[in-house]
PDB file of N, CA and C in Angstrom:
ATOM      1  N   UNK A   1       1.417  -5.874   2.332  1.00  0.00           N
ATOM      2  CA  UNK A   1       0.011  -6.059   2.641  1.00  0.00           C
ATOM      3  C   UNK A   1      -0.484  -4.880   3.470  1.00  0.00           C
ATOM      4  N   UNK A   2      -1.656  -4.222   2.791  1.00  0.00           N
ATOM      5  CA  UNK A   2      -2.174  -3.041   3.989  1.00  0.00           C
ATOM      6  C   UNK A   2      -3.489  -3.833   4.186  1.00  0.00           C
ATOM      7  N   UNK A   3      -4.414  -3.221   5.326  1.00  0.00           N
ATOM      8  CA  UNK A   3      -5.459  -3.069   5.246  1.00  0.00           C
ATOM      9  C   UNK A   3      -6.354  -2.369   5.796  1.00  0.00           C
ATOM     10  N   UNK A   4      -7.443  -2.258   4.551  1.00  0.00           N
ATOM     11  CA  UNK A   4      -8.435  -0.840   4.580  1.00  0.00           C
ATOM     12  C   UNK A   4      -8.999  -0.089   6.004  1.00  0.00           C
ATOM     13  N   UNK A   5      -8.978   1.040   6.573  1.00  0.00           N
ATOM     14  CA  UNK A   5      -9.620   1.244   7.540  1.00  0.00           C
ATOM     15  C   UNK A   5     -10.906   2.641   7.043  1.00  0.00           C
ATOM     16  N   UNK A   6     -10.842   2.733   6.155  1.00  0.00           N
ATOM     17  CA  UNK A   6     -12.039   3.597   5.963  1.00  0.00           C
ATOM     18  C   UNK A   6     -12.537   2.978   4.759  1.00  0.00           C
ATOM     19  N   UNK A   7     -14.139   3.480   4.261  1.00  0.00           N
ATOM     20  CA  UNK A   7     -14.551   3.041   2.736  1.00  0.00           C
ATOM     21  C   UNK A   7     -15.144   1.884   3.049  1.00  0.00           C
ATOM     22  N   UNK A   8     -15.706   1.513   2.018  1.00  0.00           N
ATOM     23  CA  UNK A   8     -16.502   0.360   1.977  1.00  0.00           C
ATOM     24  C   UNK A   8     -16.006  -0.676   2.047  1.00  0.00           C
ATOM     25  N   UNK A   9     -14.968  -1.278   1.738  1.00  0.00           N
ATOM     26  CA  UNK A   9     -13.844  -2.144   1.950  1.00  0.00           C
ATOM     27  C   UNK A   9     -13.217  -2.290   3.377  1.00  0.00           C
ATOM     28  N   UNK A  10     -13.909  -1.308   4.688  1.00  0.00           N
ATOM     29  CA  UNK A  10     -13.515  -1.557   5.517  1.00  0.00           C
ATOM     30  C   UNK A  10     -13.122  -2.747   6.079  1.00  0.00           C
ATOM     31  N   UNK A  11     -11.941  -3.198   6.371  1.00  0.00           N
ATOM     32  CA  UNK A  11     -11.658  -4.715   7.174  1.00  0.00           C
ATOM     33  C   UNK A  11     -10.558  -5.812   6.646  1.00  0.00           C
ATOM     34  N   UNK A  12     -10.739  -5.345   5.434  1.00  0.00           N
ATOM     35  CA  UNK A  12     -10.493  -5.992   4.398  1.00  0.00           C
ATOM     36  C   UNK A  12      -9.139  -5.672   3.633  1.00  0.00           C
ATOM     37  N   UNK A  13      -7.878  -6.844   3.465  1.00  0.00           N
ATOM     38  CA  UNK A  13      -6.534  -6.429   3.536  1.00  0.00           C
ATOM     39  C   UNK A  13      -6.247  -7.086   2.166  1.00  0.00           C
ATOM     40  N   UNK A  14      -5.451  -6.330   1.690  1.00  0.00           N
ATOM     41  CA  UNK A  14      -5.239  -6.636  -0.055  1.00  0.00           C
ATOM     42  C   UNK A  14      -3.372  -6.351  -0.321  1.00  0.00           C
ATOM     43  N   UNK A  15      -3.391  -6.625  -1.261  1.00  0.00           N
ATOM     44  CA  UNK A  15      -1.359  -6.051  -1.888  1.00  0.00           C
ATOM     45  C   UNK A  15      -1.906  -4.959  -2.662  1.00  0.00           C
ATOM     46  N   UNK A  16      -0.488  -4.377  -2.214  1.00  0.00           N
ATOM     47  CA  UNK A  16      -0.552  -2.768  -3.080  1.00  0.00           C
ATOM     48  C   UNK A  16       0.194  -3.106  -4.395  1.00  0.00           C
ATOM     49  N   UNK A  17      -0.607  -2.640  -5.439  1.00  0.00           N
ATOM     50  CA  UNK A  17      -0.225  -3.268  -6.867  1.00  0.00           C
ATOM     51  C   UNK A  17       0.486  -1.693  -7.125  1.00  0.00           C
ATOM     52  N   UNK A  18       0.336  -0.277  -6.989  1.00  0.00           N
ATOM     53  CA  UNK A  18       0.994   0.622  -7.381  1.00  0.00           C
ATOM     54  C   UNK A  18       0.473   1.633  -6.265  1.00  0.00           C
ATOM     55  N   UNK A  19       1.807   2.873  -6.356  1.00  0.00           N
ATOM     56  CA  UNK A  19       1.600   4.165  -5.242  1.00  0.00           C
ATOM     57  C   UNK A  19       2.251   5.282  -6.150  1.00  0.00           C
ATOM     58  N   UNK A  20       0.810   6.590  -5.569  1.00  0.00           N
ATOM     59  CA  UNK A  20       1.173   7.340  -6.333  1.00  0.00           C
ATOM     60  C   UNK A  20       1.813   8.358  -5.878  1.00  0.00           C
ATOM     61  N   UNK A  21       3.093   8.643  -4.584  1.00  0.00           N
ATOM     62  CA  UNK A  21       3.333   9.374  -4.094  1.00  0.00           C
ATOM     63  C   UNK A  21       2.676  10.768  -3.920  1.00  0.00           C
ATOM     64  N   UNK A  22       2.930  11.469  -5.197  1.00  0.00           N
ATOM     65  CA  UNK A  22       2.666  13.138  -5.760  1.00  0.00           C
ATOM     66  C   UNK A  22       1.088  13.423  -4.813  1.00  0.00           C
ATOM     67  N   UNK A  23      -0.110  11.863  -5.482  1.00  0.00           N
ATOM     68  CA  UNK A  23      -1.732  12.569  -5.499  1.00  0.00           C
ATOM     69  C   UNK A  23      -1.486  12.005  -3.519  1.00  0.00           C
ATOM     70  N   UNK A  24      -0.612  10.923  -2.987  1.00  0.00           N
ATOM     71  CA  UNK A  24      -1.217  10.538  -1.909  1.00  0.00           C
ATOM     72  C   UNK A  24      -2.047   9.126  -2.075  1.00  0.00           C
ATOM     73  N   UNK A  25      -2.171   8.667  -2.898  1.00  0.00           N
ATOM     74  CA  UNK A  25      -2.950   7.436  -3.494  1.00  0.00           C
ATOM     75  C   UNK A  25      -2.181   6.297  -3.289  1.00  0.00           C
ATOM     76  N   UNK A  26      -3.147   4.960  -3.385  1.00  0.00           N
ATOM     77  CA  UNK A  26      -2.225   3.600  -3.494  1.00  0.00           C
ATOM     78  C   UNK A  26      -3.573   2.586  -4.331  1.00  0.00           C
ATOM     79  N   UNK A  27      -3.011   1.965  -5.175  1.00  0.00           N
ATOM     80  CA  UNK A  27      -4.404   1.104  -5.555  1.00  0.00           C
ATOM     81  C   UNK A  27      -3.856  -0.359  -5.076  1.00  0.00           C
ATOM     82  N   UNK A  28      -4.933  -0.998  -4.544  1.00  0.00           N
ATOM     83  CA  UNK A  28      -4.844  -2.043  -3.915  1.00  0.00           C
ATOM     84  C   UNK A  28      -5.601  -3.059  -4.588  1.00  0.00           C
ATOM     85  N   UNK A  29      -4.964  -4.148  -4.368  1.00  0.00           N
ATOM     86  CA  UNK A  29      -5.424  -5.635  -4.962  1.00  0.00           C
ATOM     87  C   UNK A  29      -6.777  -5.892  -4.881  1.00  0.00           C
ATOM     88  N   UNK A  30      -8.300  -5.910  -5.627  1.00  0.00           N
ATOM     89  CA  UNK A  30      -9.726  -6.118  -5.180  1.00  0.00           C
ATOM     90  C   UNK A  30      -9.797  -4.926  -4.675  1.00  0.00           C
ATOM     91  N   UNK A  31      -9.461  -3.768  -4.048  1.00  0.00           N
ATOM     92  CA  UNK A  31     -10.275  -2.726  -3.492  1.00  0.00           C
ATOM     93  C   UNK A  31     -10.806  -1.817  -4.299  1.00  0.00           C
ATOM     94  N   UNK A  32     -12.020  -0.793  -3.654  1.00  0.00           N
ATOM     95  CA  UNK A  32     -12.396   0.339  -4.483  1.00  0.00           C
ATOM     96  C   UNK A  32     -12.708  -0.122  -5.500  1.00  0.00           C
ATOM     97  N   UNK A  33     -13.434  -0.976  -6.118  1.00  0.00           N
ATOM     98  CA  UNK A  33     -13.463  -1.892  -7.258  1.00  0.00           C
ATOM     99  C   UNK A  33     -14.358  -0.377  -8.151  1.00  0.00           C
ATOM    100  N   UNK A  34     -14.638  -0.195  -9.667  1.00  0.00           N
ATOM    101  CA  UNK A  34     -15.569   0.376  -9.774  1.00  0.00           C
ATOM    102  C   UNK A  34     -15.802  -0.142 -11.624  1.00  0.00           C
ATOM    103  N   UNK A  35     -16.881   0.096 -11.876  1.00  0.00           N
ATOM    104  CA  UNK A  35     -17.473  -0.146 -13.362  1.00  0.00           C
ATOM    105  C   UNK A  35     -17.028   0.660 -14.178  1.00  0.00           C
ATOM    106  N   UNK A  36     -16.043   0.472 -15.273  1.00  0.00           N
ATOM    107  CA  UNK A  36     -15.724   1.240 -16.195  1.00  0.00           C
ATOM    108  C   UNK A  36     -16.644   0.516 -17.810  1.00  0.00           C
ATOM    109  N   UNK A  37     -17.411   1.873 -18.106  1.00  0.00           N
ATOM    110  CA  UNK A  37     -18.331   1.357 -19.116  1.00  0.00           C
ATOM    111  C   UNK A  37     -18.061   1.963 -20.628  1.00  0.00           C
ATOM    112  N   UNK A  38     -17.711   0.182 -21.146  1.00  0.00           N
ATOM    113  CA  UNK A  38     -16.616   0.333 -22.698  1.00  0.00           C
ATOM    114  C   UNK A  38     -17.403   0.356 -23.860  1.00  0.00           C
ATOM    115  N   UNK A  39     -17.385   1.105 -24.474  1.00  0.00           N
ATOM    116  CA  UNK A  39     -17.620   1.379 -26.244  1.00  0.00           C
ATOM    117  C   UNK A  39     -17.208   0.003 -26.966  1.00  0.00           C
ATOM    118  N   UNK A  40     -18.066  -0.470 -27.748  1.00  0.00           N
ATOM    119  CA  UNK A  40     -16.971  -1.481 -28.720  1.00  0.00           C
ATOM    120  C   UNK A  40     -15.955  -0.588 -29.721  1.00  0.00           C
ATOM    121  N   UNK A  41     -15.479  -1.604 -29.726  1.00  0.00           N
ATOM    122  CA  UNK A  41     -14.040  -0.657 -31.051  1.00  0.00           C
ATOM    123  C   UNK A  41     -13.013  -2.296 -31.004  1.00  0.00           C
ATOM    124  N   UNK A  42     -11.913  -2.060 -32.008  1.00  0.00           N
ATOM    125  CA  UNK A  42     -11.087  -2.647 -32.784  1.00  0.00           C
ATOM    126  C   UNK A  42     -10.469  -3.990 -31.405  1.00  0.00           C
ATOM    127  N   UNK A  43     -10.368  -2.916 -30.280  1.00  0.00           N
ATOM    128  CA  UNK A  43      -9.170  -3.169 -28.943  1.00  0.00           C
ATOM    129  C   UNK A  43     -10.351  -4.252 -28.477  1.00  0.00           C
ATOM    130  N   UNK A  44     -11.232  -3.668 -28.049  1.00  0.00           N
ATOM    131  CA  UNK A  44     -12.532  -4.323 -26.982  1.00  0.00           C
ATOM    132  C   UNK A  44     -14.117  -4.692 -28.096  1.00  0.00           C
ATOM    133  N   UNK A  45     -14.336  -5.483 -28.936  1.00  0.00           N
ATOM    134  CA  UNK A  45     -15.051  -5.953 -29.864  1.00  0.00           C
ATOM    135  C   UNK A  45     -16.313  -6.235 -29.186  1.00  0.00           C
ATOM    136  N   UNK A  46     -16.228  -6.697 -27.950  1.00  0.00           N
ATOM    137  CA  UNK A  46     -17.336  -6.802 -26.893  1.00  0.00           C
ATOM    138  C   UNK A  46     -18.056  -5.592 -26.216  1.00  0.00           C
ATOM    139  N   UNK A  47     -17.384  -5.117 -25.950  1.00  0.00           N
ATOM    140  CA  UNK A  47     -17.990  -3.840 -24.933  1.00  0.00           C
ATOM    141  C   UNK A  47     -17.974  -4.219 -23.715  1.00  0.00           C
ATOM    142  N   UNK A  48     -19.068  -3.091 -23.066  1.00  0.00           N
ATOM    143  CA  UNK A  48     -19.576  -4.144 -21.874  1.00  0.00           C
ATOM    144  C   UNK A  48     -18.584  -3.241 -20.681  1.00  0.00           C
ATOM    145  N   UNK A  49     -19.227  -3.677 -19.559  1.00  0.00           N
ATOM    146  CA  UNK A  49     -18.511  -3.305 -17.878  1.00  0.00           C
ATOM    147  C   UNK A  49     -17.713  -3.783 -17.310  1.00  0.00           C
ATOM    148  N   UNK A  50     -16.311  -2.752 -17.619  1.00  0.00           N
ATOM    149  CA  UNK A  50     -15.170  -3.762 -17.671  1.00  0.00           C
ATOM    150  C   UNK A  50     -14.817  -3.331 -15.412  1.00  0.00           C
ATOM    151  N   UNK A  51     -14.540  -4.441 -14.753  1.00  0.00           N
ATOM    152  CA  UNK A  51     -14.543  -3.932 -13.562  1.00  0.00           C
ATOM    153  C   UNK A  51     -12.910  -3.311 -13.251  1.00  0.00           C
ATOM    154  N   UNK A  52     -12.542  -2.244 -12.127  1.00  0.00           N
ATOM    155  CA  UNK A  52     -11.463  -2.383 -12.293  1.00  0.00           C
ATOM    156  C   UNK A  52     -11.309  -1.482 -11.249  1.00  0.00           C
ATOM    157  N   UNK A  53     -10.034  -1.776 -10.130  1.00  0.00           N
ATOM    158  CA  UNK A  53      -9.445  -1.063  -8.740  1.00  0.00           C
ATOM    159  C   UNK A  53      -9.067   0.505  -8.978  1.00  0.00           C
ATOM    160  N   UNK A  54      -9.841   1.225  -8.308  1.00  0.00           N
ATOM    161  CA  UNK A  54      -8.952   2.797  -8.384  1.00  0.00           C
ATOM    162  C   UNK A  54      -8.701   2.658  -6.956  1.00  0.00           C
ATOM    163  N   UNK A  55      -7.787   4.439  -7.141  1.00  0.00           N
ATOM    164  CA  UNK A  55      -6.695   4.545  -6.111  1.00  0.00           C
ATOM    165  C   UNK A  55      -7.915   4.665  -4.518  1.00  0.00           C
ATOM    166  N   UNK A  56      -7.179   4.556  -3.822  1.00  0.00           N
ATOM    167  CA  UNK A  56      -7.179   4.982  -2.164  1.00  0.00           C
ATOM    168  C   UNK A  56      -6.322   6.103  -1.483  1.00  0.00           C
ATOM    169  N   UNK A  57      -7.092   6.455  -0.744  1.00  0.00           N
ATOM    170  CA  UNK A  57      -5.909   7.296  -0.112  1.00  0.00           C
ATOM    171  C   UNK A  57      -5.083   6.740   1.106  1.00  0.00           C
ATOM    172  N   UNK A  58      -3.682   6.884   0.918  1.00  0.00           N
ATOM    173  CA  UNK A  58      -3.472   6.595   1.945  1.00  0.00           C
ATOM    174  C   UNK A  58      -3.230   6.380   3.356  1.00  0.00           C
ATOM    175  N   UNK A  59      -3.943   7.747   3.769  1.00  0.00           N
ATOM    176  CA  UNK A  59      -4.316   7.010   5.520  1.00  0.00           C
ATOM    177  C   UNK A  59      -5.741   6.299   5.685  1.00  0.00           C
ATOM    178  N   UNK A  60      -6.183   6.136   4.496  1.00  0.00           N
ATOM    179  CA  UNK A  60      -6.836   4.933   4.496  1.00  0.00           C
ATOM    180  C   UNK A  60      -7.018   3.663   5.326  1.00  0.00           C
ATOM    181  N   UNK A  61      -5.578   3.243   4.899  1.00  0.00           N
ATOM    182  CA  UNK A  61      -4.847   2.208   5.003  1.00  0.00           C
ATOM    183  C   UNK A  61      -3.639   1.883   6.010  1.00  0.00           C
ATOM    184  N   UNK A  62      -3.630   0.761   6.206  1.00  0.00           N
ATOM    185  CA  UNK A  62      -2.933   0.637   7.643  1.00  0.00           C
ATOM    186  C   UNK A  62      -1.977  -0.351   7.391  1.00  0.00           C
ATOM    187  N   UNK A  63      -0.141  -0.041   7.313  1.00  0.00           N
ATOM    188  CA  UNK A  63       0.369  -1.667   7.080  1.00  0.00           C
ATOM    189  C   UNK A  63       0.027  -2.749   8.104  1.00  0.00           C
ATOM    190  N   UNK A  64       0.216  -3.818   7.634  1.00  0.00           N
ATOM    191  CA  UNK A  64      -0.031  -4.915   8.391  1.00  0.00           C
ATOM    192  C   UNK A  64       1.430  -5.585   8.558  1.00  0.00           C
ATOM    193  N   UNK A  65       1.781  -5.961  10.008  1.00  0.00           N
ATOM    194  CA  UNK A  65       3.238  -6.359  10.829  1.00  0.00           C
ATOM    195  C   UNK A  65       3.097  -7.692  10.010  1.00  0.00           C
ATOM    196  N   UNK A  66       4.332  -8.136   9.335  1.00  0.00           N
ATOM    197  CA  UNK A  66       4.711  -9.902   9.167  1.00  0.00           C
ATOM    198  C   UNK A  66       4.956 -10.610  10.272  1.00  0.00           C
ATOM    199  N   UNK A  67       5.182  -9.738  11.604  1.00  0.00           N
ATOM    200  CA  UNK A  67       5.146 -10.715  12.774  1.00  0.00           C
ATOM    201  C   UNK A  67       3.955 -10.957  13.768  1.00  0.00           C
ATOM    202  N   UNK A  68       3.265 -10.294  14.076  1.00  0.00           N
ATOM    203  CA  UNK A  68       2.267  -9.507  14.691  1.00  0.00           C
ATOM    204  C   UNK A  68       0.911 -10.048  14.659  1.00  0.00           C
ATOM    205  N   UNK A  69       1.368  -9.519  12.526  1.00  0.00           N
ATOM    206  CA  UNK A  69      -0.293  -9.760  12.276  1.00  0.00           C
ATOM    207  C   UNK A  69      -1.166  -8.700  12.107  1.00  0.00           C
ATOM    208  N   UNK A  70      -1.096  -7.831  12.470  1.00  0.00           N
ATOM    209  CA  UNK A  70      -2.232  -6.658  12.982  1.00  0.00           C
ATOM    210  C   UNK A  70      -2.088  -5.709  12.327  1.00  0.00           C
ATOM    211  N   UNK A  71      -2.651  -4.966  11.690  1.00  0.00           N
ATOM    212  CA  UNK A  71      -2.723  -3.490  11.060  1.00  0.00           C
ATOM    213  C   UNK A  71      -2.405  -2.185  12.265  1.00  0.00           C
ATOM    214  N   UNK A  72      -1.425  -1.629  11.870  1.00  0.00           N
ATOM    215  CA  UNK A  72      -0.550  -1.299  12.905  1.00  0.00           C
ATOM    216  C   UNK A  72       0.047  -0.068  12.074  1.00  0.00           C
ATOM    217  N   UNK A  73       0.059   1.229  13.360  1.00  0.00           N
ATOM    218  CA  UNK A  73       0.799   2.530  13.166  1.00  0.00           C
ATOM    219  C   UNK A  73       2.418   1.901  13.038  1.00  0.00           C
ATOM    220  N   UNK A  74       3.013   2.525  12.497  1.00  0.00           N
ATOM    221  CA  UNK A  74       4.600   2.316  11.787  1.00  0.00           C
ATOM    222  C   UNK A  74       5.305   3.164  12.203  1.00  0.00           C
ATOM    223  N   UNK A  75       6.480   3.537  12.913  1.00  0.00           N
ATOM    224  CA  UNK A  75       7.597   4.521  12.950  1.00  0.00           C
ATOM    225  C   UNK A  75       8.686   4.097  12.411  1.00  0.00           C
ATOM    226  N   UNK A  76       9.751   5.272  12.453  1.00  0.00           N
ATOM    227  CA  UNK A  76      10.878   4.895  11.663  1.00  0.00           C
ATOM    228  C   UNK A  76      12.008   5.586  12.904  1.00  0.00           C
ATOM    229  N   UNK A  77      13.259   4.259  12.725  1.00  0.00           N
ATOM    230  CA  UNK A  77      13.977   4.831  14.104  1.00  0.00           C
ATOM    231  C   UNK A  77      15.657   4.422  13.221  1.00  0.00           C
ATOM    232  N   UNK A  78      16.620   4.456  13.772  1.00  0.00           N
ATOM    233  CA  UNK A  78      18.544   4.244  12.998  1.00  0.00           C
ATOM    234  C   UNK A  78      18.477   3.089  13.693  1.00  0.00           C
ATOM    235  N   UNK A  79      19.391   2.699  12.658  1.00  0.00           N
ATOM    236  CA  UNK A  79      19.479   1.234  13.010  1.00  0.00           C
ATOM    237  C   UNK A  79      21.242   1.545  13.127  1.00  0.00           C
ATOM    238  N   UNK A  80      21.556   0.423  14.177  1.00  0.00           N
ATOM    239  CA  UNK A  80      23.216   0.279  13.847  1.00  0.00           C
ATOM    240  C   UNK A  80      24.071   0.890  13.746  1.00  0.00           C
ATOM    241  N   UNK A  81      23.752   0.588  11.756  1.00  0.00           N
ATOM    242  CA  UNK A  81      24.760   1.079  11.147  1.00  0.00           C
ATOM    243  C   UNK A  81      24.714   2.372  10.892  1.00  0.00           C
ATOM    244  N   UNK A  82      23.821   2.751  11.138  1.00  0.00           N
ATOM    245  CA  UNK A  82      23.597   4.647  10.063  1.00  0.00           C
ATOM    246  C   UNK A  82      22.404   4.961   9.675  1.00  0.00           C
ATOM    247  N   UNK A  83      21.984   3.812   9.079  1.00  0.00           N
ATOM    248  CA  UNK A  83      20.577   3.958   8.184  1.00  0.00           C
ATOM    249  C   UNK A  83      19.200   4.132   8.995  1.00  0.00           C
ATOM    250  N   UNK A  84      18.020   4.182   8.160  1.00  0.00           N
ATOM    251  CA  UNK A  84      16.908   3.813   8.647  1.00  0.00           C
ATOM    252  C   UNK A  84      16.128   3.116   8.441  1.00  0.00           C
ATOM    253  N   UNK A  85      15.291   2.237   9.344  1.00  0.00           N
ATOM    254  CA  UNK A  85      14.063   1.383   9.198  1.00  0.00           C
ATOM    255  C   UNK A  85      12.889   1.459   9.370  1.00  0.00           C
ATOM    256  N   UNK A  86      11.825   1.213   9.318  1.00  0.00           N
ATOM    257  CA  UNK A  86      10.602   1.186   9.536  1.00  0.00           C
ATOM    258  C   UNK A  86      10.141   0.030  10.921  1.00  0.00           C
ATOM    259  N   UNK A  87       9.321   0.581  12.101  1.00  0.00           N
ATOM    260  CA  UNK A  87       9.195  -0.493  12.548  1.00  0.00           C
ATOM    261  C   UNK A  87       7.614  -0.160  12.937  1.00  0.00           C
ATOM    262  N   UNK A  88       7.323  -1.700  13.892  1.00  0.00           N
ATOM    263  CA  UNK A  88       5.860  -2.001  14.097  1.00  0.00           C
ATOM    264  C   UNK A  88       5.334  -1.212  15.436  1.00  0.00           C
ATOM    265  N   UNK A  89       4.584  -0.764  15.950  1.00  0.00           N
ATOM    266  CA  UNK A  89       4.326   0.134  17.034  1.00  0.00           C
ATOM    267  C   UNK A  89       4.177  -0.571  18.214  1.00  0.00           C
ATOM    268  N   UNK A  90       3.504  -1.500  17.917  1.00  0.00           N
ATOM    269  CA  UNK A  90       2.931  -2.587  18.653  1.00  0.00           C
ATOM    270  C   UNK A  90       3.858  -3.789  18.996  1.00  0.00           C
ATOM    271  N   UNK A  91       4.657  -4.397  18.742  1.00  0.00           N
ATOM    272  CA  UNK A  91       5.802  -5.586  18.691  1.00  0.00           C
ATOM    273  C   UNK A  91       7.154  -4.854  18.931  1.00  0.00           C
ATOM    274  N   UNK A  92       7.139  -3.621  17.703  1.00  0.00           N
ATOM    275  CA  UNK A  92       8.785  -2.966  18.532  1.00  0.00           C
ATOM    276  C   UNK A  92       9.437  -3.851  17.240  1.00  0.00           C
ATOM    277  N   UNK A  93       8.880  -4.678  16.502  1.00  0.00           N
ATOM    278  CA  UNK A  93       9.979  -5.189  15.493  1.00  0.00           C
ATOM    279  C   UNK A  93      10.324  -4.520  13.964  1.00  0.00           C
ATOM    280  N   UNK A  94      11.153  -5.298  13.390  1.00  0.00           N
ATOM    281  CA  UNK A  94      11.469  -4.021  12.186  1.00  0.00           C
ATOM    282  C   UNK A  94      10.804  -4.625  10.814  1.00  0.00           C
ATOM    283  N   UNK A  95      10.048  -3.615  10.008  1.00  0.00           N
ATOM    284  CA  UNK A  95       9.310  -4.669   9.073  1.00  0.00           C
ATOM    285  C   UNK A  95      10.436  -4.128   7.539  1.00  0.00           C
ATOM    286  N   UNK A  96      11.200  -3.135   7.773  1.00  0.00           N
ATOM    287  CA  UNK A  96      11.813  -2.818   6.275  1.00  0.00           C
ATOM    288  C   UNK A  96      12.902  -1.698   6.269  1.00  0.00           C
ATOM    289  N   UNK A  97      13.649  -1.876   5.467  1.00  0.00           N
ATOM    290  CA  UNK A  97      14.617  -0.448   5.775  1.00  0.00           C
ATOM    291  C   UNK A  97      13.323   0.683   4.815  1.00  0.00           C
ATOM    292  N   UNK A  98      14.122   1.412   5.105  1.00  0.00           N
ATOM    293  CA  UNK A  98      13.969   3.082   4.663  1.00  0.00           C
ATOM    294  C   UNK A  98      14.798   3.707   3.927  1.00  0.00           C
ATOM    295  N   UNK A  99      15.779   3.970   4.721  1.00  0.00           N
ATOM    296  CA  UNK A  99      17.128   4.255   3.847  1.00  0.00           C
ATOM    297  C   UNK A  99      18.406   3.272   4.609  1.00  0.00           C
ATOM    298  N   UNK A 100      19.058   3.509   3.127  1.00  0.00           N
ATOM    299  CA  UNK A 100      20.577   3.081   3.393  1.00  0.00           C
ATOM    300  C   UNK A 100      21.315   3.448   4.526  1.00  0.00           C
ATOM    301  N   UNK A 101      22.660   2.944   5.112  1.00  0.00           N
ATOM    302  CA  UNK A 101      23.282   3.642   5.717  1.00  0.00           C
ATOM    303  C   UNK A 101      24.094   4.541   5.303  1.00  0.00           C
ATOM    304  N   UNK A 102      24.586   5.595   5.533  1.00  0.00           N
ATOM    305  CA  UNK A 102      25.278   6.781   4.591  1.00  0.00           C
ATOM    306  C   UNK A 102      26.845   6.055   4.399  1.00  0.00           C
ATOM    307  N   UNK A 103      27.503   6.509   2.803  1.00  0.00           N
ATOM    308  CA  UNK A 103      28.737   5.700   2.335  1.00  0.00           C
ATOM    309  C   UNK A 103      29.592   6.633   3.072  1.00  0.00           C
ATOM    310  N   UNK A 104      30.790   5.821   3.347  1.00  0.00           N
ATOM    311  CA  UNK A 104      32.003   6.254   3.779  1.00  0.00           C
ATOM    312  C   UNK A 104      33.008   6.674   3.064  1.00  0.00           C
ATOM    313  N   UNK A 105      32.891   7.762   3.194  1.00  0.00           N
ATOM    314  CA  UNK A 105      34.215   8.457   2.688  1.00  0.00           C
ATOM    315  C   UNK A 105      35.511   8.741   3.159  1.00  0.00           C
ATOM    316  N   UNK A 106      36.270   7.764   2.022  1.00  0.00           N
ATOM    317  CA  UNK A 106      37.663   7.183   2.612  1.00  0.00           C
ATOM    318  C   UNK A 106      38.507   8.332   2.582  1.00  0.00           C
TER     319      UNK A 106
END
């Protein structure tokens, strides 16, 4: 779950349905909504203004803590074992790994 901090959608927290690393983008569930206007043909017999989510950028967007609650800056710190996680800025708790811990070579 992120939610929006710039754009017209300001406030407003949605699921990220896809990310496009390379452009920096993320399209989000209901956001950025915009009118795509269809030709009839074979596929779409109707036509008509089909609605539909484009991307965001992402510092846009702000994750939101599963403990917290709050749309919240994120760092990433080692955990433990080796690896890394992602945590909440605000709570100090961990919302996801990052990476693995590195394999051992016997």
């Amino acid at each position: 779950m992120v939610e929006v901090i710039a754009g017209n959608d300001r406030g407003e927290r949605g699921k990220v349905l896809k990310v496009n690393r390379d452009a920096g983008k993320i399209v989000v569930e209901g956001m950025n909504r915009v009118f795509k206007h269809m030709r009839r043909s074979q596929r779409n017999p109707q036509g008509g203004r089909l609605s539909k989510e484009m991307p965001i950028q992402i510092s846009n967007v702000l994750l939101v803590c599963t403990s917290c609650n709050a749309a919240v800056r994120t760092g990433a710190r080692a955990t433990a074992d080796g690896g890394k996680e992602r945590f909440c800025k605000k709570c100090k708790k961990g919302i996801g790994p990052l990476a693995p811990a590195p394999a051992k070579v016997g």
